[in-house]
Protein backbone atom coordinates (compact mmCIF):
# COMPACT_ATOMS: atom_id res chain seq x y z
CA UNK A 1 0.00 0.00 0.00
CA UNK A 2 1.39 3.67 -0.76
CA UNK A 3 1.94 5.88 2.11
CA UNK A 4 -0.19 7.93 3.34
CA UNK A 5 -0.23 11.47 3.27
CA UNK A 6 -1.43 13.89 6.05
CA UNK A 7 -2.77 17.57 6.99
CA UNK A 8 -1.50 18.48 10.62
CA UNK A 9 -3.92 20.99 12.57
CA UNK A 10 -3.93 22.06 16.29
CA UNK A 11 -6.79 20.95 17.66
CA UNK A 12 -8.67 21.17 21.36
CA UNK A 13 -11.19 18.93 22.82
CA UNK A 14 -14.95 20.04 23.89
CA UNK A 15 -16.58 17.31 25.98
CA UNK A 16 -20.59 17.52 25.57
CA UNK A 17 -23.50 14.97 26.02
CA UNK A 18 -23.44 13.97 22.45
CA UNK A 19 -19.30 13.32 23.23
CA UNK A 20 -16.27 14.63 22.28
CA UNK A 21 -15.30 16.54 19.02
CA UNK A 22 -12.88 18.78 17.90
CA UNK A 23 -11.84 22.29 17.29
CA UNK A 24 -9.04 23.45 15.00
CA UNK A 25 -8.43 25.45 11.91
CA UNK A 26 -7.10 24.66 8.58
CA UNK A 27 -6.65 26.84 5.28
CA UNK A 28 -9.22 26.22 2.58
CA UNK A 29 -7.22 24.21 -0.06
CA UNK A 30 -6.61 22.08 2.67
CA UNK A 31 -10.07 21.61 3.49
CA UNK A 32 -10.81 20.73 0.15
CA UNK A 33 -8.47 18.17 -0.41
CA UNK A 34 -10.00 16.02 2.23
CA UNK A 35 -14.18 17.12 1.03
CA UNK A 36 -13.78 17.48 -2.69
CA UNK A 37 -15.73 14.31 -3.20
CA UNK A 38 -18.59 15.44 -0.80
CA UNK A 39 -19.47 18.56 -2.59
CA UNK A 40 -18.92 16.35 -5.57
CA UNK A 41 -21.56 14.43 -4.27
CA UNK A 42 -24.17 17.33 -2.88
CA UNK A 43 -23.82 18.76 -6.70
CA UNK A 44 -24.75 15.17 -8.46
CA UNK A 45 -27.52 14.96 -5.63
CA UNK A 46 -26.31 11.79 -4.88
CA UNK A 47 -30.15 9.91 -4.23
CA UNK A 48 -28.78 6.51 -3.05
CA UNK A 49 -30.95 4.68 -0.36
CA UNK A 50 -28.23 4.19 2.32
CA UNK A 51 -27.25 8.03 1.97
CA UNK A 52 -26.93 10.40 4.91
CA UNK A 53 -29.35 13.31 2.29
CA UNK A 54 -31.78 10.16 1.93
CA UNK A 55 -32.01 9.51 5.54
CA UNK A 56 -32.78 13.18 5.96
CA UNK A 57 -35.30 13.02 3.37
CA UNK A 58 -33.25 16.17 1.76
CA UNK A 59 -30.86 17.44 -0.38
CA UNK A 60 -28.18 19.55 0.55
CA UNK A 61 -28.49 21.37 -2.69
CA UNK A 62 -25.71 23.75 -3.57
CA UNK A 63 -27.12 27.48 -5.15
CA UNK A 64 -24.57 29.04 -8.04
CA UNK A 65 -25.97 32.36 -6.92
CA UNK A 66 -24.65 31.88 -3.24
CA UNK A 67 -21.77 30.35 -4.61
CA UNK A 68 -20.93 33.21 -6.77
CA UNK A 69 -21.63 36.01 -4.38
CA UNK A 70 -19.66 33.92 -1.82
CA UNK A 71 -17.11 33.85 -4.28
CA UNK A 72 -16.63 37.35 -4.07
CA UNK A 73 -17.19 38.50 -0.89
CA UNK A 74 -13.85 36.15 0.07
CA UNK A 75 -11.47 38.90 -2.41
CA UNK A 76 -13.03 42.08 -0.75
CA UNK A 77 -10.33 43.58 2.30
CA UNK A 78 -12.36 42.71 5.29
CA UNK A 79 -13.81 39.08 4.16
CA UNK A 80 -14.23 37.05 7.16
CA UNK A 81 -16.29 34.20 8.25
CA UNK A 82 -16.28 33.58 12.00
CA UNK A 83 -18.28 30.62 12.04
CA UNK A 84 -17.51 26.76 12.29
CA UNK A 85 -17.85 24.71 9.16
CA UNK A 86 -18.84 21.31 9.99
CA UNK A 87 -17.47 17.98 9.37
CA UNK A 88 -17.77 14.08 10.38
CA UNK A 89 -14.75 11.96 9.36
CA UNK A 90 -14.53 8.24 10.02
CA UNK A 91 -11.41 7.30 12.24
CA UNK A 92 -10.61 4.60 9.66
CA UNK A 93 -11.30 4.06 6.11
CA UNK A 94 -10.86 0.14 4.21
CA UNK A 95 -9.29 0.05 1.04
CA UNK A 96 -8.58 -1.88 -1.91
CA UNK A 97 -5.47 -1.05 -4.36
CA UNK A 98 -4.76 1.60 -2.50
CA UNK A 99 -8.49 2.98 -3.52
CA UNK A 100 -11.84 3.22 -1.88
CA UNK A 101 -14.29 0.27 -1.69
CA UNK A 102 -16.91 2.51 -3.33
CA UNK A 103 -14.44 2.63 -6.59
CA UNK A 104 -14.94 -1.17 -6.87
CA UNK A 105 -18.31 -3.83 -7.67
CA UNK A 106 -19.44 -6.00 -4.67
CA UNK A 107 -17.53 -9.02 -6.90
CA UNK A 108 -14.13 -7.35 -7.33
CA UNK A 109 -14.40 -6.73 -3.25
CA UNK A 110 -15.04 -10.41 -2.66
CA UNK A 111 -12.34 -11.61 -4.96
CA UNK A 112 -9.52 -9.54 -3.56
CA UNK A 113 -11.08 -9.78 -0.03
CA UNK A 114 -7.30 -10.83 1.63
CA UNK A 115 -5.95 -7.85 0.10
CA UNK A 116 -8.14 -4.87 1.93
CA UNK A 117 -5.82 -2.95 4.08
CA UNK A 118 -7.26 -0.56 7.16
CA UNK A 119 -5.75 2.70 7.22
CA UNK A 120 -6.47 5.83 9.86
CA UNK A 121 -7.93 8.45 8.79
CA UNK A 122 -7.57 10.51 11.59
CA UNK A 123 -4.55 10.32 14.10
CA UNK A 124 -4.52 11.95 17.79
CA UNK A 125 -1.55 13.32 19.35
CA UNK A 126 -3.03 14.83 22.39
CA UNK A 127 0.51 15.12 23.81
CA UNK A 128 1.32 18.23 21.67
CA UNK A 129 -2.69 18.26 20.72
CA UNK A 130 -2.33 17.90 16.93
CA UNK A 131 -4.86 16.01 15.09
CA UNK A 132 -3.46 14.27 11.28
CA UNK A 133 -6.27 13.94 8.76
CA UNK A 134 -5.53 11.81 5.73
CA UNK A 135 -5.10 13.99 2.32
CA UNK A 136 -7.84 12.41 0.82
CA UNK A 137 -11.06 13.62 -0.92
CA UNK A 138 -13.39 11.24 0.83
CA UNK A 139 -12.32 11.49 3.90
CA UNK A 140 -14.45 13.98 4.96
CA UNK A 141 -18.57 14.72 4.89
CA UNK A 142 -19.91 18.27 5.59
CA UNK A 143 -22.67 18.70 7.92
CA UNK A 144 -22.77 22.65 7.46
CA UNK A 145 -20.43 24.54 5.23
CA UNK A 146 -20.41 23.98 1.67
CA UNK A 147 -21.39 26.81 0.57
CA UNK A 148 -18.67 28.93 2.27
CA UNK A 149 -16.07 26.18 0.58
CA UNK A 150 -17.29 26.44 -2.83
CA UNK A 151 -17.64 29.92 -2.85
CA UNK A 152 -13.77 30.21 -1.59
CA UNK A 153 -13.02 27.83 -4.03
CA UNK A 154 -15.14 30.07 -6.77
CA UNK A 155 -13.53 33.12 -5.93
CA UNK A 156 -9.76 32.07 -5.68
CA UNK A 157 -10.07 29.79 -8.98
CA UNK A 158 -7.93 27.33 -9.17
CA UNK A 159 -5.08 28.84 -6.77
CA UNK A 160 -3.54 25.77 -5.19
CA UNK A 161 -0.25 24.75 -3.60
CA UNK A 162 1.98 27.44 -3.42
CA UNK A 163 0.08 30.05 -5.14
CA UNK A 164 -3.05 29.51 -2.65
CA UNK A 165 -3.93 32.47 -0.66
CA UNK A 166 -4.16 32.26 3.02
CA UNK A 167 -8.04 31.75 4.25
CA UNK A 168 -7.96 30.10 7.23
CA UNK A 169 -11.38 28.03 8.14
CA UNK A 170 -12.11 27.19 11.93
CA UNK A 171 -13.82 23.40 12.03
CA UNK A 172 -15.61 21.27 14.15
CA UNK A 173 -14.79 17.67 13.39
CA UNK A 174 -16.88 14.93 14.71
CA UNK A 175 -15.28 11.31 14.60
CA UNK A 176 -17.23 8.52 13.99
CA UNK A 177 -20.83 9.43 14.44
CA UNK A 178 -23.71 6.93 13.64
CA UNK A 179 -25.83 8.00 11.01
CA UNK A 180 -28.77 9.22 13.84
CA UNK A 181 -26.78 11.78 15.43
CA UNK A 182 -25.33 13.23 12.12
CA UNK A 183 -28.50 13.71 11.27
CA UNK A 184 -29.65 15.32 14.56
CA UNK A 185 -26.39 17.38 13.88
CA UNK A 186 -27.83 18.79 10.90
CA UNK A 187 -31.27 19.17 11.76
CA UNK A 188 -30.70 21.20 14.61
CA UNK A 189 -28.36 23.74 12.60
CA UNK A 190 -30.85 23.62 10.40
CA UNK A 191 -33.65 24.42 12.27
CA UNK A 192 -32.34 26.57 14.47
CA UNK A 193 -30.66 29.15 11.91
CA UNK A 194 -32.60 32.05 11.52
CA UNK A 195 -32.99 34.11 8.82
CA UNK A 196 -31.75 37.55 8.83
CA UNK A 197 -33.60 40.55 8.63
CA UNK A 198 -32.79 42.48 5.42
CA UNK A 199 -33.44 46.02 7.02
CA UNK A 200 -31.81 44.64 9.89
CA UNK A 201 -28.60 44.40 7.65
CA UNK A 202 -29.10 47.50 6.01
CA UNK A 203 -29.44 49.19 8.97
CA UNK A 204 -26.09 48.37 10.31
CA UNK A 205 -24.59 50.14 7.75
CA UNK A 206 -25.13 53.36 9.77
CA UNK A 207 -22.30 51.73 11.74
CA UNK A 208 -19.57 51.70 9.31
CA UNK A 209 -17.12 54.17 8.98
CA UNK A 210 -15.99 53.50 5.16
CA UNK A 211 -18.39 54.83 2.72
CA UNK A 212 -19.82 51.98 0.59
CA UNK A 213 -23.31 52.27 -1.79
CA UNK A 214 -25.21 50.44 0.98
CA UNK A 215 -25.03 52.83 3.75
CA UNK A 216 -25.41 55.96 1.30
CA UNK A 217 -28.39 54.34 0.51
CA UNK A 218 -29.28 53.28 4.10
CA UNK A 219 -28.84 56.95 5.47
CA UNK A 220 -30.81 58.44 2.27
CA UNK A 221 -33.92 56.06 3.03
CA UNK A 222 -33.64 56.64 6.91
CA UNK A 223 -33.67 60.20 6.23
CA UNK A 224 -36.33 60.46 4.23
CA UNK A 225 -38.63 58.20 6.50
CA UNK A 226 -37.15 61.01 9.21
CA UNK A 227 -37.65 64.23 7.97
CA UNK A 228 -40.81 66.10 8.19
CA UNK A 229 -42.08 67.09 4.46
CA UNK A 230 -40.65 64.28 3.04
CA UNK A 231 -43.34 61.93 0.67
CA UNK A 232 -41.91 59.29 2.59
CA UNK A 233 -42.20 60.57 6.63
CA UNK A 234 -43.45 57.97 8.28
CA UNK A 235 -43.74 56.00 5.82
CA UNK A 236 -40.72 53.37 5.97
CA UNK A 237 -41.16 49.89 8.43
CA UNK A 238 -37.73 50.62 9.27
CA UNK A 239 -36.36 46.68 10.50
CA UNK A 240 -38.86 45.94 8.45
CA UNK A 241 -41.47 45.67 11.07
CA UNK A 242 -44.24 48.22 10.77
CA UNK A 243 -45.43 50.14 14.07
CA UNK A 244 -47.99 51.40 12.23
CA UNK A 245 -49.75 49.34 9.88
CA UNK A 246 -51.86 52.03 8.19
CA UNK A 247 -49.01 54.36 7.69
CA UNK A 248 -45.61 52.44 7.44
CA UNK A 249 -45.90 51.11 4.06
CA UNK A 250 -42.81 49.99 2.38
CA UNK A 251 -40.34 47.95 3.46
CA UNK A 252 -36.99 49.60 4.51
CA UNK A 253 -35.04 46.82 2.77
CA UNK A 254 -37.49 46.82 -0.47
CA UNK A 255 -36.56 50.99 -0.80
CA UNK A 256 -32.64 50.49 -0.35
CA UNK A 257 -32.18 47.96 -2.74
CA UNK A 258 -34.61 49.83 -5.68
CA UNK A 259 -32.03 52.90 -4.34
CA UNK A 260 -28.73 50.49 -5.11
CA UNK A 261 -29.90 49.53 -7.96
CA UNK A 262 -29.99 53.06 -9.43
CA UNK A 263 -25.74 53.65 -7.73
CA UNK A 264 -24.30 50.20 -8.59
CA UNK A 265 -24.37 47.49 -10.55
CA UNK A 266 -21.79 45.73 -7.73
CA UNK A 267 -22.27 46.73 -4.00
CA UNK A 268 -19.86 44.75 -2.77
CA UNK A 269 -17.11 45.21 -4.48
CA UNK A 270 -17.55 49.01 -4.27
CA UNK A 271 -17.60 48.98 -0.72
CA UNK A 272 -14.34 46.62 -1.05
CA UNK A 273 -12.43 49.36 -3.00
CA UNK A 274 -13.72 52.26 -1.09
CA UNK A 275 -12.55 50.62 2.29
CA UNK A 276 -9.02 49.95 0.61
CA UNK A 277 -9.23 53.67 -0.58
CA UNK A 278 -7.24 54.87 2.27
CA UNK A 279 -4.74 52.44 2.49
CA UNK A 280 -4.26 51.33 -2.02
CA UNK A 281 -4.86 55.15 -2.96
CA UNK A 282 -8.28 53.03 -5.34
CA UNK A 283 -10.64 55.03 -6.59
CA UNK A 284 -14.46 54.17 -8.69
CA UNK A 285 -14.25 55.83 -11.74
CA UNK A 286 -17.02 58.29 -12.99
CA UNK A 287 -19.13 57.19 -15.47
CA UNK A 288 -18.64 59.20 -18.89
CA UNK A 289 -20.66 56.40 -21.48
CA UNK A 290 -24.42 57.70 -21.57
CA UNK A 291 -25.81 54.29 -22.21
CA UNK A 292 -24.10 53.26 -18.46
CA UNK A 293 -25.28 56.75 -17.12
CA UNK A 294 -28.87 55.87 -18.15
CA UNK A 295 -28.61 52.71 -16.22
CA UNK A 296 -27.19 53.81 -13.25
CA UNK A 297 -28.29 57.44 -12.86
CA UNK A 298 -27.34 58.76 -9.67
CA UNK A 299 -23.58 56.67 -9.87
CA UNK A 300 -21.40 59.74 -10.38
CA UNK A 301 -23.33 62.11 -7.57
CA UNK A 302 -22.61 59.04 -5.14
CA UNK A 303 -18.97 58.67 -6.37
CA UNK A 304 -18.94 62.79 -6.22
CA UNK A 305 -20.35 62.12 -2.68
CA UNK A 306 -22.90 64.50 -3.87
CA UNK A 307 -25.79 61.76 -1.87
CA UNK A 308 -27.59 64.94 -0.39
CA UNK A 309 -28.36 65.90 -4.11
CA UNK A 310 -29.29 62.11 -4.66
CA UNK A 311 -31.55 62.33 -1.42
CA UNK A 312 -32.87 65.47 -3.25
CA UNK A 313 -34.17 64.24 -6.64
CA UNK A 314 -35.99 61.39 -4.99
CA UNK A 315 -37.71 63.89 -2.82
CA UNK A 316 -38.94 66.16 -5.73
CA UNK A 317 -39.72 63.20 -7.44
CA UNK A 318 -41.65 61.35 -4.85
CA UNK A 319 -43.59 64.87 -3.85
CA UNK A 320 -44.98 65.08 -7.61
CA UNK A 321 -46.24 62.01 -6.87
CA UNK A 322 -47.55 62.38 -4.04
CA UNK A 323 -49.32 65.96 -5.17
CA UNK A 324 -50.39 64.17 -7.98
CA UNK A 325 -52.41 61.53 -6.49
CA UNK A 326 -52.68 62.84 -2.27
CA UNK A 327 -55.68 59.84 -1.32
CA UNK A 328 -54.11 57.08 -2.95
CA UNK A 329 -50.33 57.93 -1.39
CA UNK A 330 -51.53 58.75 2.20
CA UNK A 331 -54.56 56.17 2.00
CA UNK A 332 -55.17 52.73 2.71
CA UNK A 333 -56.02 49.76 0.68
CA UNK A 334 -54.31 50.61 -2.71
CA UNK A 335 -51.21 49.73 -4.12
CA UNK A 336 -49.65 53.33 -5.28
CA UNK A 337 -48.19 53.89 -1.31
CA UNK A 338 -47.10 49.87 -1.08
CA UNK A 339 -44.45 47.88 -2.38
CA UNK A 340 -46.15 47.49 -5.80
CA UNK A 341 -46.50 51.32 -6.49
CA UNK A 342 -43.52 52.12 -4.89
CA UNK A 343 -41.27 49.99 -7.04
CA UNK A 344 -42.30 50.88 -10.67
CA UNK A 345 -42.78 54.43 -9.53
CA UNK A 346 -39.06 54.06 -8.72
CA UNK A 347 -38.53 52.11 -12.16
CA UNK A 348 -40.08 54.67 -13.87
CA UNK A 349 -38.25 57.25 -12.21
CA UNK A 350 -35.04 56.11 -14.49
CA UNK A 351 -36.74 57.53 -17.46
CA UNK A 352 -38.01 60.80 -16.13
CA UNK A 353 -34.47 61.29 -14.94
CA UNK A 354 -33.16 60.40 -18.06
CA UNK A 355 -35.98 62.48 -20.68
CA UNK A 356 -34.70 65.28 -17.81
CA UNK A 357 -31.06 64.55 -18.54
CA UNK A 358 -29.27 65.66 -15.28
CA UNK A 359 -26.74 63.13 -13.93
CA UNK A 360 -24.50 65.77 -11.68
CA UNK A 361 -27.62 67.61 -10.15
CA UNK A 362 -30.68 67.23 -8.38
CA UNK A 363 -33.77 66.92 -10.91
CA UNK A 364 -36.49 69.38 -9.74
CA UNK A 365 -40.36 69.36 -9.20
CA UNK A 366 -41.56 71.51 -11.93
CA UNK A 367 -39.81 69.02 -14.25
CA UNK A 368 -41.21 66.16 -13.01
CA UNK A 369 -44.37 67.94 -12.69
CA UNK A 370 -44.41 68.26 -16.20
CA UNK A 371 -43.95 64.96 -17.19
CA UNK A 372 -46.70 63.38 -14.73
CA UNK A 373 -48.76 66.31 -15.87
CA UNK A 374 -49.20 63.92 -19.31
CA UNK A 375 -50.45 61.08 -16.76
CA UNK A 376 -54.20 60.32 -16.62
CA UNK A 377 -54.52 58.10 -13.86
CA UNK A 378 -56.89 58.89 -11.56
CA UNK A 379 -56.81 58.65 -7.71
CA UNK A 380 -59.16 55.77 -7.25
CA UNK A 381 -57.19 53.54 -10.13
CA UNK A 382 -54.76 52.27 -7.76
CA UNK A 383 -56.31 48.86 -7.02
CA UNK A 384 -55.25 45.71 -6.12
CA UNK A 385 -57.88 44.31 -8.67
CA UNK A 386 -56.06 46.36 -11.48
CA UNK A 387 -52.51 45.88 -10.39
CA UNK A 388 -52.16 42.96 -8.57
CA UNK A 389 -49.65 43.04 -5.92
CA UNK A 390 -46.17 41.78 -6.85
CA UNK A 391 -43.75 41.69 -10.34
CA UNK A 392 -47.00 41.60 -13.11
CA UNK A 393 -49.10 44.50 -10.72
CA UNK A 394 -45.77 46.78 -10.55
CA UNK A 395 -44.72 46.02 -14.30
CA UNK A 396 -48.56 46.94 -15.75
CA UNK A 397 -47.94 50.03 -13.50
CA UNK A 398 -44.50 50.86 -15.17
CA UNK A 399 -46.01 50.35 -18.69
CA UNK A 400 -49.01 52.67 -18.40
CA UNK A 401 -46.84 55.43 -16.27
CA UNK A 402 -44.14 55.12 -19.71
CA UNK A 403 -47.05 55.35 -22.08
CA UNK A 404 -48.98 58.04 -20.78
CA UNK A 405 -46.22 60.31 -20.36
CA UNK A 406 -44.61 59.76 -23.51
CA UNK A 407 -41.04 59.44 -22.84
């Protein structure tokens, strides 16, 4: 049999009722030369009846889009993930030819039956407290994780051996777990992860100290919901929990990301090279193409830090609208003041700003006035009946708003 090769990692010890398991950290090409075959597996939805996902009655289905966003988040200057990624490893592993009894049919097996060999797959020191895993791809099975792994793996390529960046991964390794407590493993990270609040995220952002299109966009909604004149006082379910029901009707979440999508086409990775600004000298570039200025319209005022004069044009937009059509935007039971309205006003707004033309100032409320001045909507047309709440209610909106007005 060829020698075996092994990954060395520091580990401790945590004694619970389920028993012992382990603690350490490893770097990510590491990790995924011991659970390359897993993820393998969770992407071929492996559906055999003795398999852990089976047991479960699941699949631990692995999305591209996490993958990819994952992917970058792990190049930007302050990527870190804090939590544990998950694994159960068999101490000991038989093999045949120096290959896995899976590789092999049950008649192969039985023929060469005397020449099976037993090898470790993990190896305690406790003396100097260093656990050895065996540099193999099946070694390993992860209970929580993969999408952190593949994502590293997505966004450092193929950057292996030497070339492969430092990304250290804490792990929990359980050894030798029957198949009922891996699976009561998973089910209770499962069940007891939470979703996050979206506003809840975007509201942090008031905390950060770099500038970044997410907390420009943050501060401009929770100003607006703030500020007494504003179309929208009041009018934000900031945490995205509404106090009051009749008047708080929009999302603070649904508001910053129609706002983002008017700054950036890439959040993330403007935040990234703001917050390595100070310390790389990086700066975004203004936007000089008019095809990308009528896509993103209010880019260069945010890279100009101009965001009052973004906070501005929303206002005067907003105000026309709400002047316009004063029941329907401060009433109840209509769409115009809800999600619906909100959104393919704000869609249409990308067109009025762009028939308008300004890019580098605010746009003001005699011109907006003129183009909603085309509109024939009336008050009371703002039904769920007409525009049914969600994508085909806001995009029926958008298409009469465009029509009307003529631009």
């Amino acid at each position: 049999m060829m020698e075996q090769k092994y990954i060395d990692l520091e580990f401790i010890e945590i004694t619970q009722p389920i028993g012992k398991y382990y603690i350490g950290k490893i770097n990510w090409n590491e990790l995924i030369i011991i659970a390359d075959a897993d993820i393998r597996k969770i992407h071929e939805e492996d559906r055999k009846n003795d398999s852990f996902d089976s047991y479960l009655g699941i699949q631990r289905k692995i999305s591209p889009n996490r993958i990819r966003e994952i992917g970058g988040y792990v190049n930007t200057v302050d990527a870190t993930f804090p939590t544990s990624i998950i694994l159960h490893i068999n101490s000991t592993t038989r093999l045949l030819d120096s290959k896995d009894l899976t590789e092999f049919d049950n008649e192969y097996i039985e023929n060469n039956i005397e020449r099976i060999e037993e090898v470790s797959n993990v190896i305690f020191d406790k003396t100097s407290r260093t656990l050895k895993i065996r540099a193999s791809e099946k070694v390993a099975r992860i209970l929580d994780g993969q999408h952190r792994l593949e994502g590293i793996r997505n966004g450092f390529q193929n950057l292996f051996s030497e070339k492969a960046p430092t990304f250290e991964l804490n792990v929990t390794i359980f050894v030798d777990l029957d198949i009922d407590d891996q699976a009561q493993i998973f089910s209770v990270i499962n069940k007891a992860q939470t979703k996050v609040n979206k506003s809840l995220v975007y509201d942090l952002y008031e905390y950060a100290k770099s500038r970044s299109p997410q907390k420009t966009s943050h501060d401009i909604v929770r100003l607006l919901n703030r500020l007494e004149g504003s179309p929208f006082h009041k009018k934000i379910k900031i945490l995205g929990t509404a106090e009051n029901k009749s008047l708080e009707t929009i999302a603070q979440a649904t508001f910053v990301e129609l706002l983002l999508s008017y700054i950036s086409m890439d959040p993330m990775n403007d935040r990234d090279i703001l917050k390595r600004k100070s310390i790389f000298g990086e700066k975004l570039k203004l936007l000089s193409n008019e095809h990308d200025l009528s896509k993103l319209v209010f880019r260069n005022l945010f890279i100009a830090e101009k965001d009052e004069i973004i906070m501005r044009s929303i206002w005067n937009y907003f105000k026309v609208v709400e002047d316009k059509w004063p029941n329907s935007w401060n009433g109840e039971g209509n769409i115009l003041n809800k999600s619906t309205g909100i959104s393919a006003l704000f869609r249409f707004m990308r067109p009025v700003i762009n028939s308008i033309g300004k890019y580098d100032s605010a746009i003001e409320y005699d011109e907006v006035k003129q183009i909603f001045d085309q509109i024939k909507l009336a008050d009371s047309s703002f039904t769920k009946e007409v525009y049914i709440p969600g994508s085909s209610g806001q995009s029926l909106l958008f298409k009469e708003l465009k029509e009307q007005s003529g631009i």
